[in-house]
Protein backbone atom coordinates (compact mmCIF):
# COMPACT_ATOMS: atom_id res chain seq x y z
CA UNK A 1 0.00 0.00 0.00
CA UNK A 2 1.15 3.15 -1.26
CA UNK A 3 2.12 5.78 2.06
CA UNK A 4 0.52 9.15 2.36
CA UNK A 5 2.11 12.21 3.37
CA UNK A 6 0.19 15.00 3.97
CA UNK A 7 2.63 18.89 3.86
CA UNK A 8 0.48 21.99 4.67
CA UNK A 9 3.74 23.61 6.31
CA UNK A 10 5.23 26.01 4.27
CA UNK A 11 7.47 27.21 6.58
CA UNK A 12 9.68 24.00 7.42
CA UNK A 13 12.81 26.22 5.50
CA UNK A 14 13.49 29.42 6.40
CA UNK A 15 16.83 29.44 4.26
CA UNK A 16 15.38 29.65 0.73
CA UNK A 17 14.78 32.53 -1.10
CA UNK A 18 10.65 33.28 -1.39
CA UNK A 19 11.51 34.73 -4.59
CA UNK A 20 13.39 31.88 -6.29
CA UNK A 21 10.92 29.27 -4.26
CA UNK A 22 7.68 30.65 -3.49
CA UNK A 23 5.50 27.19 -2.97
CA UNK A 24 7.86 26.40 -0.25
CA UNK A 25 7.85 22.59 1.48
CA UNK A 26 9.49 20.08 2.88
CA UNK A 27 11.65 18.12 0.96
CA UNK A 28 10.92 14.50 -0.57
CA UNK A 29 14.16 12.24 0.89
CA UNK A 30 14.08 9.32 -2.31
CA UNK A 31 15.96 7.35 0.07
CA UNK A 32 13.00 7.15 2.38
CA UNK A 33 10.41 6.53 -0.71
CA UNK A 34 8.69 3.02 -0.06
CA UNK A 35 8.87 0.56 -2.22
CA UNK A 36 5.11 0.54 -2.28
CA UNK A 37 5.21 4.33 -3.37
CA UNK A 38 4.46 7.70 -1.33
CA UNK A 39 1.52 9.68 -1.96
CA UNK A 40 1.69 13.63 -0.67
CA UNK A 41 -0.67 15.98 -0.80
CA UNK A 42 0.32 19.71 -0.69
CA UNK A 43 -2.02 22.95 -0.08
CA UNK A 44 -0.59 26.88 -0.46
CA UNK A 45 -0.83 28.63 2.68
CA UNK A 46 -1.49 32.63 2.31
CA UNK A 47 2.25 33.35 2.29
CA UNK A 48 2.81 30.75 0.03
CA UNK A 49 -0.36 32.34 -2.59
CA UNK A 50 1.11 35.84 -2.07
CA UNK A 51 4.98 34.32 -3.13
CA UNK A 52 3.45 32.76 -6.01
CA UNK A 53 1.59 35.66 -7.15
CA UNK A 54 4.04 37.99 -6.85
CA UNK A 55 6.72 35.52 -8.95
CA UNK A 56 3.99 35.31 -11.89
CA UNK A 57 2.96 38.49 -11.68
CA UNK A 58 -0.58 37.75 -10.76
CA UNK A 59 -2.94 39.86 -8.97
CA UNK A 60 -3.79 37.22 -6.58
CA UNK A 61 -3.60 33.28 -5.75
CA UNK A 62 -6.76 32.32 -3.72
CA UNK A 63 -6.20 28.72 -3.81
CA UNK A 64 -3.83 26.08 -4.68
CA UNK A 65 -3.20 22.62 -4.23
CA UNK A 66 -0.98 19.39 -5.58
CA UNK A 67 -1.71 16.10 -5.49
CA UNK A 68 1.44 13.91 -6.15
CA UNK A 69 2.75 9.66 -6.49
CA UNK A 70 5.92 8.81 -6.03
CA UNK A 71 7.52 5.58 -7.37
CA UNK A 72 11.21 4.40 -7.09
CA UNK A 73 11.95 2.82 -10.80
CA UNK A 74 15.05 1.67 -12.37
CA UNK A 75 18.58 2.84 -11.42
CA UNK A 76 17.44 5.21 -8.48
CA UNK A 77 15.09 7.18 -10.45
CA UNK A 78 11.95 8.00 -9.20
CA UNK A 79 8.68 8.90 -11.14
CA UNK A 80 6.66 11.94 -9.97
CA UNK A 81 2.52 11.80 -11.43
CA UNK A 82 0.29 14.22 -9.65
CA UNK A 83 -1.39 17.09 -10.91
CA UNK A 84 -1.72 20.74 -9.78
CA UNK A 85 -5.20 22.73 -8.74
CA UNK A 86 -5.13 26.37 -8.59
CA UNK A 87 -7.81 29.55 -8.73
CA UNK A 88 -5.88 32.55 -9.66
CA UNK A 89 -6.89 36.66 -10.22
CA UNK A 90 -5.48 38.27 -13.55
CA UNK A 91 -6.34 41.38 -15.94
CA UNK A 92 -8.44 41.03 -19.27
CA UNK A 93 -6.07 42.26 -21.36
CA UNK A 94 -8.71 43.28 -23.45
CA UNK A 95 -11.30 45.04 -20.83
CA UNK A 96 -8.52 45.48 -18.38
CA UNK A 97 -11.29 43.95 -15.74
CA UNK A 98 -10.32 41.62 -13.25
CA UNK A 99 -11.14 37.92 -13.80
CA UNK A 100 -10.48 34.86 -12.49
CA UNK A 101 -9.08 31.50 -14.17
CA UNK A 102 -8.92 28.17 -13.05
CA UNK A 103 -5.88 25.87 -13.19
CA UNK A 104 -5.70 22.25 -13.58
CA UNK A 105 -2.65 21.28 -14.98
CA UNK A 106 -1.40 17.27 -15.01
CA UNK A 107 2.31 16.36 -13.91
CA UNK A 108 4.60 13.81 -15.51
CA UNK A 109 8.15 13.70 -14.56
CA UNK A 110 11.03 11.37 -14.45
CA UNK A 111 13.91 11.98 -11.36
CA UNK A 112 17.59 10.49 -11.96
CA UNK A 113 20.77 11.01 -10.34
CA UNK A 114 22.93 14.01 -11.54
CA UNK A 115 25.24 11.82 -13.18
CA UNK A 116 22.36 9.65 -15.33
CA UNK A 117 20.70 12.62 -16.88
CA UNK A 118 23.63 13.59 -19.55
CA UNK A 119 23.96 9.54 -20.14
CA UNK A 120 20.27 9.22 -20.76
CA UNK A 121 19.61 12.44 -22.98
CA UNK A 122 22.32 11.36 -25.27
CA UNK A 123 20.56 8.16 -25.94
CA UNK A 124 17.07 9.38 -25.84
CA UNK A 125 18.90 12.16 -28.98
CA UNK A 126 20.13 8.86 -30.24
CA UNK A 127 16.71 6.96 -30.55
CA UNK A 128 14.48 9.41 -31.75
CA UNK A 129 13.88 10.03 -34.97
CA UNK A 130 11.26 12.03 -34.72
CA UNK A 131 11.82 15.56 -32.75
CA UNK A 132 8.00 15.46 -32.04
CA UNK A 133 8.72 12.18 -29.88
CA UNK A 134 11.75 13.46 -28.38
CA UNK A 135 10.40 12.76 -24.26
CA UNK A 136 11.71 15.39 -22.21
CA UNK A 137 14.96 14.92 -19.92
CA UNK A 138 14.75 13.54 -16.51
CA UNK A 139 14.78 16.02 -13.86
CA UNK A 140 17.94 16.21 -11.42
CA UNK A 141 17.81 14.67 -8.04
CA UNK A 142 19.57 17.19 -5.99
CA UNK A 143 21.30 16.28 -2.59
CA UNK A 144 19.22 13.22 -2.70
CA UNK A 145 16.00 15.20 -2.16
CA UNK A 146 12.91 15.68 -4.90
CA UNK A 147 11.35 19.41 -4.27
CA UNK A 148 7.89 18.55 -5.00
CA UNK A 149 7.02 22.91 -3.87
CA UNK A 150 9.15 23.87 -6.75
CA UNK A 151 7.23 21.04 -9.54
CA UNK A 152 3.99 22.28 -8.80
CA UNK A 153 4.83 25.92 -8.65
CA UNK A 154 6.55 25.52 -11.98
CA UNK A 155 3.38 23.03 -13.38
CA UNK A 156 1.24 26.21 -12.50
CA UNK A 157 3.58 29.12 -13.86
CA UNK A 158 3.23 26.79 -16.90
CA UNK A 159 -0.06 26.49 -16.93
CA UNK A 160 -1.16 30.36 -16.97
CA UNK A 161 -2.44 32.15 -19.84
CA UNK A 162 -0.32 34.95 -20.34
CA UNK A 163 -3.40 36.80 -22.55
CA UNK A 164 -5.85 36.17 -20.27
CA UNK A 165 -9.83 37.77 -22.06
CA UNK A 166 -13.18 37.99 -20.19
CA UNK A 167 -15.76 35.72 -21.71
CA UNK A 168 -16.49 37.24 -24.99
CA UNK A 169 -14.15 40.12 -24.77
CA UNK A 170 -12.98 40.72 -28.53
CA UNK A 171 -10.30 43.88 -29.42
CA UNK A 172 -12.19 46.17 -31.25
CA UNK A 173 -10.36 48.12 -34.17
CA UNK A 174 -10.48 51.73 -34.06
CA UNK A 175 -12.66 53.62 -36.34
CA UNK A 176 -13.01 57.16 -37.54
CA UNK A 177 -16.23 58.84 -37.26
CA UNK A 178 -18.23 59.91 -40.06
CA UNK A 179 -20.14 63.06 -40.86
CA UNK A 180 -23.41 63.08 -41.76
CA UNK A 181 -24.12 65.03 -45.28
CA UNK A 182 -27.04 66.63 -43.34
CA UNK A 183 -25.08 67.69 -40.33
CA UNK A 184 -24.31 71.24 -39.29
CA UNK A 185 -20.49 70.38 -39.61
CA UNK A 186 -20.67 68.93 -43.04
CA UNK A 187 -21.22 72.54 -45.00
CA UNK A 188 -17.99 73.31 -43.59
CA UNK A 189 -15.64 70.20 -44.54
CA UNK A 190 -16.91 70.85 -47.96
CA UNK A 191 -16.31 74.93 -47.56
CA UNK A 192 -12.96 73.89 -46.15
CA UNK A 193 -10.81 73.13 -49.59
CA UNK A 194 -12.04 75.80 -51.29
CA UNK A 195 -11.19 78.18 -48.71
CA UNK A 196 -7.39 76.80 -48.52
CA UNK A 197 -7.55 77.07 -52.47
CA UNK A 198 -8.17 80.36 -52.40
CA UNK A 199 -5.74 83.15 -52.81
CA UNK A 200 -6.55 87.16 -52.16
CA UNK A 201 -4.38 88.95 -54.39
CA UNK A 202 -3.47 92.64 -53.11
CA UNK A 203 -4.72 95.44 -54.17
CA UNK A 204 -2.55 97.75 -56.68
CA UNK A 205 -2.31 101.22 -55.85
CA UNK A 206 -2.20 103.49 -58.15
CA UNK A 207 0.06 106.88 -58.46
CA UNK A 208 -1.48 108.49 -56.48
CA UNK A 209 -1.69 106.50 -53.92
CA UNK A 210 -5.41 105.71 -54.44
């Protein structure tokens, strides 16, 4: 039976940079992964929401959650499915109203020792034919540890429409106004080029001055 860890402490490493890790939680030690698997659940606290706003340049986070499996495969790599949950505030950029959007974005990842990954991307460059097949390159393990924090916060930054429109919000193109042939205005634009055409040539004088 697959172990369940539950992390709503966002606090548990006061070291890291907000900035640089906003979804900030403890660590995943692979050496401690069951064989049966770990399931951990994660949930944003307000700090947390505020970091993550601020790094994606959001006008608010009011909810966000991950979900993940762990599995120890092959060679010391570990397999990471889960998926992230999020409600965030942004801008029409057409209205310039605030909406809200709703995140659900799946996560598939692959974790191998530092010294696999360069092994493993050359043959994966080596296999593939196709560039559309190429799979993507496993994911560091760094000092042992999977940062499960920094995979969902990067699952959501991916996930966010960067163009975010209200409902049927459409970019209308500008127009120029037209004048009515029976408006007030519209004996003058046609007065208007013959008045510029005109010239008033000066009056001669003659010798005497008249």
């Amino acid at each position: 039976m697959m172990s369940r860890d539950s992390d709503k402490d966002s606090n548990t490493d006061p070291i890291r940079d907000p900035n640089k890790d906003p979804w900030r939680t403890a660590p995943v030690i692979v050496a401690q992964i069951p064989e049966t698997g770990l399931h951990r659940d994660l949930e944003a606290d307000p700090a947390a929401r505020r970091a993550l706003a601020d790094a994606a340049d959001l006008r608010e986070v009011t909810s966000a959650q991950a979900s993940f499996d762990l599995r120890v495969v092959n060679d010391g790599r570990v397999q990471v499915l889960g998926r992230v949950r999020a409600r965030i505030g942004q801008t029409c950029v057409v209205t310039l109203e605030p909406i809200e959007s709703e995140i659900d974005e799946p996560i598939d990842l692959v974790f191998a020792p530092p010294g696999q990954i360069q092994h493993m991307a050359d043959l994966i460059d080596d296999e593939s034919d196709d560039a559309a097949e190429i799979p993507d390159p496993p994911e560091p393990i760094m000092g042992g540890q999977i940062d499960l924090g920094r995979v969902a916060a990067d699952a959501l930054f991916l996930a966010i429409d960067p163009y975010p429109r209200k409902p049927g919000a459409v970019f209308e193109p500008m127009t120029v106004a037209v004048i009515p042939e029976d408006h007030p205005f519209a004996a003058l634009k046609v007065l208007r080029p013959h008045a510029e055409q005109q010239t008033v040539e000066p009056q001669k004088k003659g010798t005497d001055g008249k």
